[in-house]
Every structure is written in C-alpha cells, then in structure tokens.
Protein backbone atom coordinates (compact mmCIF):
# COMPACT_ATOMS: atom_id res chain seq x y z
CA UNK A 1 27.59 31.99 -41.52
CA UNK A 2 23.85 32.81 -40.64
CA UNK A 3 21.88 30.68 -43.61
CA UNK A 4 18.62 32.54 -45.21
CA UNK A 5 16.61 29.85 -43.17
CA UNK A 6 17.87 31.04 -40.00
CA UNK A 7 17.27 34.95 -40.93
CA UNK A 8 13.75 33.54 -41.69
CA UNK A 9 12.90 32.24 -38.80
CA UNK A 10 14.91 34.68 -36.43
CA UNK A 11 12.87 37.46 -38.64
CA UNK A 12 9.54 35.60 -37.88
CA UNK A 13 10.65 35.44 -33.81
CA UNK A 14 10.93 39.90 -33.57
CA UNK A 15 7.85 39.71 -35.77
CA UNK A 16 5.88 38.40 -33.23
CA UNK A 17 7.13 39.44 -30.37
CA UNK A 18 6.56 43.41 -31.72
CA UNK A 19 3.09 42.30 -32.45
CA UNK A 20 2.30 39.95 -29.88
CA UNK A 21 4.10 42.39 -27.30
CA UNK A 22 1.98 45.64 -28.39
CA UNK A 23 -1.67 43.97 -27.76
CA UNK A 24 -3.58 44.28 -24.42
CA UNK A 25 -1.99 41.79 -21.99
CA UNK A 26 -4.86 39.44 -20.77
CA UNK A 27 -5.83 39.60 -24.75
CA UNK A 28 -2.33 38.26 -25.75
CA UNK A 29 -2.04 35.88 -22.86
CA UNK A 30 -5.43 34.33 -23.88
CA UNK A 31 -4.65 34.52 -27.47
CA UNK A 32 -1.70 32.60 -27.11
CA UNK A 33 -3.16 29.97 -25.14
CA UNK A 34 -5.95 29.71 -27.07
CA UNK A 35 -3.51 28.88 -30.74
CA UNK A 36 -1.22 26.84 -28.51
CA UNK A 37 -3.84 24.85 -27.02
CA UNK A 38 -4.89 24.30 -30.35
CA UNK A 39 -1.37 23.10 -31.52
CA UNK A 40 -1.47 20.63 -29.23
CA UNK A 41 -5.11 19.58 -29.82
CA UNK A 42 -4.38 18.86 -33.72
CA UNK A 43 -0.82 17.19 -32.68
CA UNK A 44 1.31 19.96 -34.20
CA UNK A 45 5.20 18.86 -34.38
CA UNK A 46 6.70 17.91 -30.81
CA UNK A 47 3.48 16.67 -29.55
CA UNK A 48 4.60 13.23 -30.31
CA UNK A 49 7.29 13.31 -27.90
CA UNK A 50 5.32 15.09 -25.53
CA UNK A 51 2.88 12.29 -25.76
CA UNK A 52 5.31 9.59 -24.98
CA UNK A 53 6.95 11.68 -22.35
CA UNK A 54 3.55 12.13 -20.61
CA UNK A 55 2.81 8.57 -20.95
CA UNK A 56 6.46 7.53 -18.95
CA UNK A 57 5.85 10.21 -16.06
CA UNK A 58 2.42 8.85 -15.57
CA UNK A 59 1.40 5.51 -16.57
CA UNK A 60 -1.17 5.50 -13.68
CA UNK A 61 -3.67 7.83 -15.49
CA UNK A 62 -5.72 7.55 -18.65
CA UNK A 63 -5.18 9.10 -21.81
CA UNK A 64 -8.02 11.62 -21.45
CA UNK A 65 -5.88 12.91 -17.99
CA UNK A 66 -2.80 12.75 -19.83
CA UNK A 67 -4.47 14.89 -23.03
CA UNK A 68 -5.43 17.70 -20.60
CA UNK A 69 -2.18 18.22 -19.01
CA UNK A 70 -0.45 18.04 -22.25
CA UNK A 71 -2.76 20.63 -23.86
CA UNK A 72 -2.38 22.68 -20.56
CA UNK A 73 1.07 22.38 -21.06
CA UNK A 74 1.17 24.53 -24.63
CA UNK A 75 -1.30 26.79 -23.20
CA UNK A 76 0.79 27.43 -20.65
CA UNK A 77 3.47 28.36 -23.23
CA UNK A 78 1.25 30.27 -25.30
CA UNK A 79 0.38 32.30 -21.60
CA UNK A 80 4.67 32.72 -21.25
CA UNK A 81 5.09 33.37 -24.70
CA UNK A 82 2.34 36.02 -24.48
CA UNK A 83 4.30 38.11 -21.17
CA UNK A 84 7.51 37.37 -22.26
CA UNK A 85 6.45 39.24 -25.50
CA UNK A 86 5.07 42.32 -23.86
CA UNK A 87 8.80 42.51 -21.91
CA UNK A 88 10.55 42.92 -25.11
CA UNK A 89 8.18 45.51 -26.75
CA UNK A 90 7.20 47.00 -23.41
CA UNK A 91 9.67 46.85 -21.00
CA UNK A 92 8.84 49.67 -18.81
CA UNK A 93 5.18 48.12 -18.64
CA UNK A 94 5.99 44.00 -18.40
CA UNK A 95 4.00 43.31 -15.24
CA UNK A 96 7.23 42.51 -12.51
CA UNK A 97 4.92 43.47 -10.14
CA UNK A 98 3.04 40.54 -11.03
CA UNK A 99 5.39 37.83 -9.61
CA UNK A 100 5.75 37.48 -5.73
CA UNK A 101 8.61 35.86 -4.30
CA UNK A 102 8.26 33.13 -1.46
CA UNK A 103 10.91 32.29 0.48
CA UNK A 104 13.45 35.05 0.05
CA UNK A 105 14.39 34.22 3.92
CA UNK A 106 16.46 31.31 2.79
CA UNK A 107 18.72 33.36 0.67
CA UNK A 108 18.81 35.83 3.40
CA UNK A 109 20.03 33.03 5.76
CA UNK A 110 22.35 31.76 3.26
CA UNK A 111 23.86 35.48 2.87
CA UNK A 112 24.28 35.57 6.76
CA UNK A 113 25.99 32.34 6.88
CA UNK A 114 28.13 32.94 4.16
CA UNK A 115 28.96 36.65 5.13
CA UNK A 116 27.89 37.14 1.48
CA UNK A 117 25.28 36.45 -1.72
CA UNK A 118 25.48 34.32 -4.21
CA UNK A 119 24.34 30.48 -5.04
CA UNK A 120 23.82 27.82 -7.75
CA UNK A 121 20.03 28.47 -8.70
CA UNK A 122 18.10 25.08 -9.08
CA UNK A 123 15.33 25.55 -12.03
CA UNK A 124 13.83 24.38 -15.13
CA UNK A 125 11.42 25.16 -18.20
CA UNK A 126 8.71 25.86 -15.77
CA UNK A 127 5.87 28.06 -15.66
CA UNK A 128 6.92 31.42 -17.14
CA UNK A 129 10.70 30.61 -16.25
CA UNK A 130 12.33 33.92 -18.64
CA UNK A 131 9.65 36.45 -17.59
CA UNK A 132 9.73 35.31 -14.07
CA UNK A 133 13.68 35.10 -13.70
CA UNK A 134 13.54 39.14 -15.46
CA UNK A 135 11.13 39.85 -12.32
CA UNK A 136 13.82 38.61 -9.93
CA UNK A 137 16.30 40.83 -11.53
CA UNK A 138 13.30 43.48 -11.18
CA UNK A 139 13.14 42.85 -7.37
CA UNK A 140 16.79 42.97 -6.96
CA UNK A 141 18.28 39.80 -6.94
CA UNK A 142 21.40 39.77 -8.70
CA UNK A 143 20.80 36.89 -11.58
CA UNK A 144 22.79 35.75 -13.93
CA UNK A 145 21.77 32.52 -16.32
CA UNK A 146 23.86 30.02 -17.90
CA UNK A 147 22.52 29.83 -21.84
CA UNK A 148 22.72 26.93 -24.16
CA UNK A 149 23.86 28.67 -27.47
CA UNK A 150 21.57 28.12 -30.25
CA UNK A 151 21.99 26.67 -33.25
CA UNK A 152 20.22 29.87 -34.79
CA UNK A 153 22.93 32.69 -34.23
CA UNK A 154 20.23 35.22 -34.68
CA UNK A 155 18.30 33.70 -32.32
CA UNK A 156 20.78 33.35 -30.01
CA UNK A 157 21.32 37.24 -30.50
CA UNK A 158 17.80 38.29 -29.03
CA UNK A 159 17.42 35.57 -26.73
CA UNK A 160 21.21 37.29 -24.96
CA UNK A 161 19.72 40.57 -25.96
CA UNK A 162 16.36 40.71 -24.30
CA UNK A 163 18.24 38.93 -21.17
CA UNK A 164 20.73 41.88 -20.74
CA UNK A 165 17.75 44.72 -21.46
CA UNK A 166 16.02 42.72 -18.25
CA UNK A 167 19.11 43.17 -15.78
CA UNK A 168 19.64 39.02 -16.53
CA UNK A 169 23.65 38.66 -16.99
CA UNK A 170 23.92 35.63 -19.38
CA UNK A 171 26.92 33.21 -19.34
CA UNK A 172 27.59 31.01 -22.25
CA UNK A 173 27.32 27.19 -21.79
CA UNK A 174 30.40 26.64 -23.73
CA UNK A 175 32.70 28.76 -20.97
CA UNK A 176 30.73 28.59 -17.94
CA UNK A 177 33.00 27.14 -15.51
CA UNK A 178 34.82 30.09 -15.26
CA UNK A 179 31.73 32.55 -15.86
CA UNK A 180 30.16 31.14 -12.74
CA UNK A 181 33.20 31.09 -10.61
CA UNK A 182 33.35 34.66 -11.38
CA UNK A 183 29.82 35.29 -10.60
CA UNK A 184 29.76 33.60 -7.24
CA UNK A 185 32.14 35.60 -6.29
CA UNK A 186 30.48 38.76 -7.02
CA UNK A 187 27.77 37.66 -4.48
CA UNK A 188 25.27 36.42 -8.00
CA UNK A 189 22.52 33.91 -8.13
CA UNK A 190 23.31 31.57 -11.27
CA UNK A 191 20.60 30.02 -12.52
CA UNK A 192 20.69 26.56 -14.16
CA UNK A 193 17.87 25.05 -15.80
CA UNK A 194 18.66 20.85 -15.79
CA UNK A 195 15.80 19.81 -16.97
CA UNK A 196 17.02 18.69 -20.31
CA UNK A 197 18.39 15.65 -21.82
CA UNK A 198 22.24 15.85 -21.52
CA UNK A 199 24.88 13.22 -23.85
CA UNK A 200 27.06 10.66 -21.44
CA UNK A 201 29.74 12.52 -22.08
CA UNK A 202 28.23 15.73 -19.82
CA UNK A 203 26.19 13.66 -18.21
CA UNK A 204 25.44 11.33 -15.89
CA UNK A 205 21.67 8.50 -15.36
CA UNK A 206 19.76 9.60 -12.50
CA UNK A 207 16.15 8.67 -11.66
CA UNK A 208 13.27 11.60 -13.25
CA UNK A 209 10.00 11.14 -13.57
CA UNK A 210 10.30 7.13 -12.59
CA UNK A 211 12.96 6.59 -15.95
CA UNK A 212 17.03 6.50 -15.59
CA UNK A 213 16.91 10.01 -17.22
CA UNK A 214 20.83 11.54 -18.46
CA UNK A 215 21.50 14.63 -16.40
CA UNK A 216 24.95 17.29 -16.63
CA UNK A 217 26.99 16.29 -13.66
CA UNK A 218 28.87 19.68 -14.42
CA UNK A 219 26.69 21.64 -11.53
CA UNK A 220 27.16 18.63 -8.79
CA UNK A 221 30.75 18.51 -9.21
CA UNK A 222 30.90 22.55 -8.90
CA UNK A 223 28.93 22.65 -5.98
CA UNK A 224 30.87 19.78 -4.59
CA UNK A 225 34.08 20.72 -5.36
CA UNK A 226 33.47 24.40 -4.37
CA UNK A 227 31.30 24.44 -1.96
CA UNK A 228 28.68 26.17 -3.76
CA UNK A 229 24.65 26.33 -2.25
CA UNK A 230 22.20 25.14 -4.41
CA UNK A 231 18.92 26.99 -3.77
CA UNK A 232 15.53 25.46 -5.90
CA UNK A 233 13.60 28.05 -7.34
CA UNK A 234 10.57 27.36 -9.44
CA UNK A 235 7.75 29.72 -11.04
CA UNK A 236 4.56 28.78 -10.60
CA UNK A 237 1.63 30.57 -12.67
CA UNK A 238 -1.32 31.31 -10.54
CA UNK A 239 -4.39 29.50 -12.37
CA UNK A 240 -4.38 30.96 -15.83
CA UNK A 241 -3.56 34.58 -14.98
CA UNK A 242 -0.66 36.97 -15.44
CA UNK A 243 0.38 36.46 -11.90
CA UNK A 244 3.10 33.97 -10.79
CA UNK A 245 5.08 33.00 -7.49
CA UNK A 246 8.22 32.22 -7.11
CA UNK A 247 9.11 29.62 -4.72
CA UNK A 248 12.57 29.75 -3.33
CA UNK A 249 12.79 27.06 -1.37
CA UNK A 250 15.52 25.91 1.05
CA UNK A 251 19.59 24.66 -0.24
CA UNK A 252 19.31 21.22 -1.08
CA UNK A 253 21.62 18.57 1.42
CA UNK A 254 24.65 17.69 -0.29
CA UNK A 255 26.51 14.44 -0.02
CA UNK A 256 30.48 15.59 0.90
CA UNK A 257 32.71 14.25 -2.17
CA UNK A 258 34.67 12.11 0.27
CA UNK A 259 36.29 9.02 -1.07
CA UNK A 260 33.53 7.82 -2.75
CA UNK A 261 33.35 10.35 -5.29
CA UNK A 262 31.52 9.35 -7.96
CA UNK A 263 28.59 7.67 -5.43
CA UNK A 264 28.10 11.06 -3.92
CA UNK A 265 27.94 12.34 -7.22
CA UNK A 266 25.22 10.24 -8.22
CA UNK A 267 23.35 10.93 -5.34
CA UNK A 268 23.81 15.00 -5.63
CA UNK A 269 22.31 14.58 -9.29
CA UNK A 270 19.74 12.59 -8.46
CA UNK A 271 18.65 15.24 -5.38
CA UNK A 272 18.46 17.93 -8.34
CA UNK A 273 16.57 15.60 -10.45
CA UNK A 274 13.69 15.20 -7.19
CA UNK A 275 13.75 18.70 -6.63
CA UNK A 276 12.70 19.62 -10.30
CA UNK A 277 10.58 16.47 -10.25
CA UNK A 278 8.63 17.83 -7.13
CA UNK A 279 7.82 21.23 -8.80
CA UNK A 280 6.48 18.91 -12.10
CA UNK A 281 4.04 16.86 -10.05
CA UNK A 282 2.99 19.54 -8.51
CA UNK A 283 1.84 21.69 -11.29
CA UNK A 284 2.49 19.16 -14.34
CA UNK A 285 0.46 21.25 -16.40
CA UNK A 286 3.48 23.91 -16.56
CA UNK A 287 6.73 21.79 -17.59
CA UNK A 288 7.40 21.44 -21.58
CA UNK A 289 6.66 18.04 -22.02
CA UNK A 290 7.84 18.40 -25.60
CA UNK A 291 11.65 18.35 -24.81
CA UNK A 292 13.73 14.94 -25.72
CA UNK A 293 14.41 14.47 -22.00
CA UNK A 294 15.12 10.85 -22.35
CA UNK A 295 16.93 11.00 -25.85
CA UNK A 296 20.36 9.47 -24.27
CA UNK A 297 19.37 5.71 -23.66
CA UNK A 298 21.30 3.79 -21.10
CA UNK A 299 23.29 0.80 -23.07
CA UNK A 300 21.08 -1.74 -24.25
CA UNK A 301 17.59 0.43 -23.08
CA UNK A 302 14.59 0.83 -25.64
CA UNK A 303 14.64 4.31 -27.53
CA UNK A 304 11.70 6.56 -26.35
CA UNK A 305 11.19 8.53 -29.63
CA UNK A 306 10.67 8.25 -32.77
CA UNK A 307 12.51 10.01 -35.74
CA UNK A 308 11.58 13.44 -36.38
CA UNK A 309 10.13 13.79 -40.48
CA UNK A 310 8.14 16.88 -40.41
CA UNK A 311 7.68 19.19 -43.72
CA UNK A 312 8.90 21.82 -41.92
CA UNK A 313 12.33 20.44 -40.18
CA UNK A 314 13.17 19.43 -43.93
CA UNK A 315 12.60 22.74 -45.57
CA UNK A 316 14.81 24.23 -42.97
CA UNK A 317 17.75 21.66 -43.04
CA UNK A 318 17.61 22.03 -46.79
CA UNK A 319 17.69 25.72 -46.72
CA UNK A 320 20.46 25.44 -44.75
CA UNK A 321 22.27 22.97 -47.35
CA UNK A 322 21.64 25.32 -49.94
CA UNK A 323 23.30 28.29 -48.30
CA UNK A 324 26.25 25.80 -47.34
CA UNK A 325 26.86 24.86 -51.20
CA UNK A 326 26.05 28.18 -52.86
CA UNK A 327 28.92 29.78 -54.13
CA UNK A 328 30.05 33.21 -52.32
CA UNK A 329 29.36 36.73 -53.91
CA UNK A 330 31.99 38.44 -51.80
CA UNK A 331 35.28 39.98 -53.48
C-alpha cells in the first residue's frame, strides 16, 4: 500500500520536475545550484553526514576547504537535478549532445576480443550520473542499470519510468543476477553504481576513501565467476556548465578466483573501490557526500553518524503509521 506521505512527496517530485524542466536551461541549472548551495550553506538535513564523511576522506585539509567542496557538492546536484529535469519534461530537447564520450576505443577493443558487446559498467553518484547514462543510450550504447527499489513505490515508478522513456533498460536489484546474465548476453553495458554503503550480509570491508568501507561483493563474484569485463565509466561536469564527459576508461585487472577465493575477492572489491575513489579525488566536488557510506561498522569500530531526528523524517514516518493503522474503506 502507497501511504498519503508517499503520494505527497512522489506528487511534490513530478511537480518539480514539470516546472523545473519547462524553464530556460542555464536558468534552471543556476537556479538549482544556487537553492542547493544554499541547503548546504544553512546545514539543511544530510549535511551532517556529509560533514563527517568529508572530514574521513580528507583529514589533511581545513574546514574552510572541506566547506567548499561540500557546498560544491549540492550545487552540483542542484546543476543534475536541473538537466535531469528538462529530460523528463523535454525529452526531445535534453542536451545529449552535450556529453562527449572519451574512451569509447576500449569498448571497441573489448567487442573485438570478445567477438561481441557487453560489460559490467563501473560507476557511481557522480557528476550528472542519470542524465549522462540517458546520453549514452542517446549515442548508442546499449545500457541497461541495475536499480535499488525505493522505499517510495511512486517514486520508484518515475524513477523506472523516465529510465525506459531515455532508452535506459532498468533491472531490479532484488532479481538482478539473472537480469544481468540476460543482458550480457544480448551484447548490453550494465551499469552498477557501488558507491553506497552495503550490510555484511551483501557485502564485504574494502579500503574507500582511507576507511574499511562495506562494499556488495555480488558484482566481483559475477565478474569472477563469469568472466564478465568491468569497464569504469565516470561523468565528469565541465566547470559549472551543461556540458559533461564521459570517461570510459580501460577493464579493470582481475585477480582469477583460483583457490584462494575469498582473497581474490577481496582484492577485486577493493580494485572497484580505487577506481571510484580515483574519479572522487579527482573532482571531489561532484560525489554526494551526503550518503551513509560508512553506516556498516566493522565489529568493535566507532559509529560515524549520528541518529537522524529531523522534523521532517518524523512527519513522514508518522504519516506512514497513520495510513498503516487506519481502518480500510474498501468493500
């Protein structure tokens, strides 16, 4: 059952991406910057975390560095937020053009090794990552992206609805095993975004950002087990503009499962882990700092966050209560 709280804020989300979608593109772009920047300025909900995030990645600079990049950060959101808007409301004039693609000679090689397409896709929340991955559908790469389901089913319906409108194929987290088997096989490019805190059940520790940081072992093992390339492929926003590049770089070396299996493993994860961390440090300014990445503590390790209070989480959980306990008006 969709609760009223979820219809509210699902409602909200096609709200403002009609209205942030019809407005003149460099206006919008700015715009959003401009309130996001300003979100993070005043320490709006998630800044916290960003905070402490920021300060674990880079205890080498001061907090007035560490401010910038963090309020860079939301801009930078505000900027995606902004394009990703006009590709909803305006798909036939979203800007592809816009993104150039570097490096399209390594999946070329990889095709003529392989006799085919098709490859694990390395990426993360970075730079304008769902605008950028539409362009690559744009330019003709066939892409399809593995999706964490919301908690928000509405959500979850326009987030797989704007992906399918933009020639993105999306495969549900839940049943992706066989989803990407299935696309590899078709010659697709599945892209998997491992930037984010996984539980030690999914998951195994592997160095990020200089902290033992829990990662899904789910992609490894595939790759391992099947063979699979995995090809890193981050967006990078030029300055503050509408224009992006998209840096496909070379497969990443894979240790051979072998007989030490869970070793090689560890060592495959932690490859993925530098790769994403290389794109961070080089543009730090265009990760989300305000994920949970290191939620999942190793045993005995100090927690990184603090509980979440705000007003607004609250109202929302209680909404959701109320809808729960409310009795049903159907026959």
């Amino acid at each position: 059952m969709v609760s009223s709280a979820d219809r509210m804020i699902a409602g909200g989300l096609r709200g403002a991406l009609h209205l942030v979608g019809h407005l003149p593109a460099n206006f919008a772009r700015e715009l959003c910057a401009a309130l996001a920047r300003s979100y993070a300025l005043f320490g709006g909900p998630r800044t916290r975390d960003a905070r402490a995030n920021l300060r674990l990645a880079f205890p080498e600079k001061n907090e007035a560095e560490r401010r910038r990049i963090l309020q860079g950060s939301f801009a930078n959101l505000g900027r995606s937020f902004a394009e990703l808007a006009r590709m909803v409301a305006l798909p036939s004039r979203a800007g592809f053009e816009r993104v150039r693609i570097e490096g399209r000679e390594n999946l070329e090689a990889l095709e003529r090794n392989q006799g085919k397409a098709g490859a694990l896709v390395l990426t993360a929340h970075f730079g304008s990552w769902e605008f950028c991955a539409a362009a690559l559908a744009h330019h003709g790469l066939p892409v399809s992206v593995v999706q964490h389901p919301f908690a928000n089913a509405e959500i979850d319906r326009i987030v797989t609805g704007w992906r399918e409108a933009n020639g993105l194929e999306p495969l549900a987290m839940g049943r992706a095993a066989l989803g990407i088997f299935r696309a590899l096989s078709r010659g697709r490019y599945v892209a998997l975004l491992l930037d984010q805190n996984a539980s030690e059940e999914e998951g195994v520790y592997a160095p990020f950002l200089g902290i033992q940081a829990c990662t899904r072992s789910g992609p490894a093992q595939l790759a391992m087990t099947r063979g699979a390339p995995v090809v890193p492929v981050f967006f990078f926003r030029d300055g503050r503009s509408g224009r992006h590049t998209a840096r496909i770089g070379p497969p990443l070396e894979f240790e051979p499962e072998g007989q030490a299996r869970e070793k090689a493993l560890a060592i495959n994860v932690a490859r993925m882990n530098a790769a994403i961390e290389a794109a961070i440090r080089a543009a730090p300014e265009q990760w989300i700092w305000s994920h949970r990445r290191f939620k999942t503590r190793p045993p005995g390790a100090v927690q990184v966050y603090a509980p979440r209070r705000g007003v607004l989480r609250r109202l929302r959980h209680a909404l959701r209560a109320s809808d729960r306990t409310a009795p049903s008006t159907r026959e």
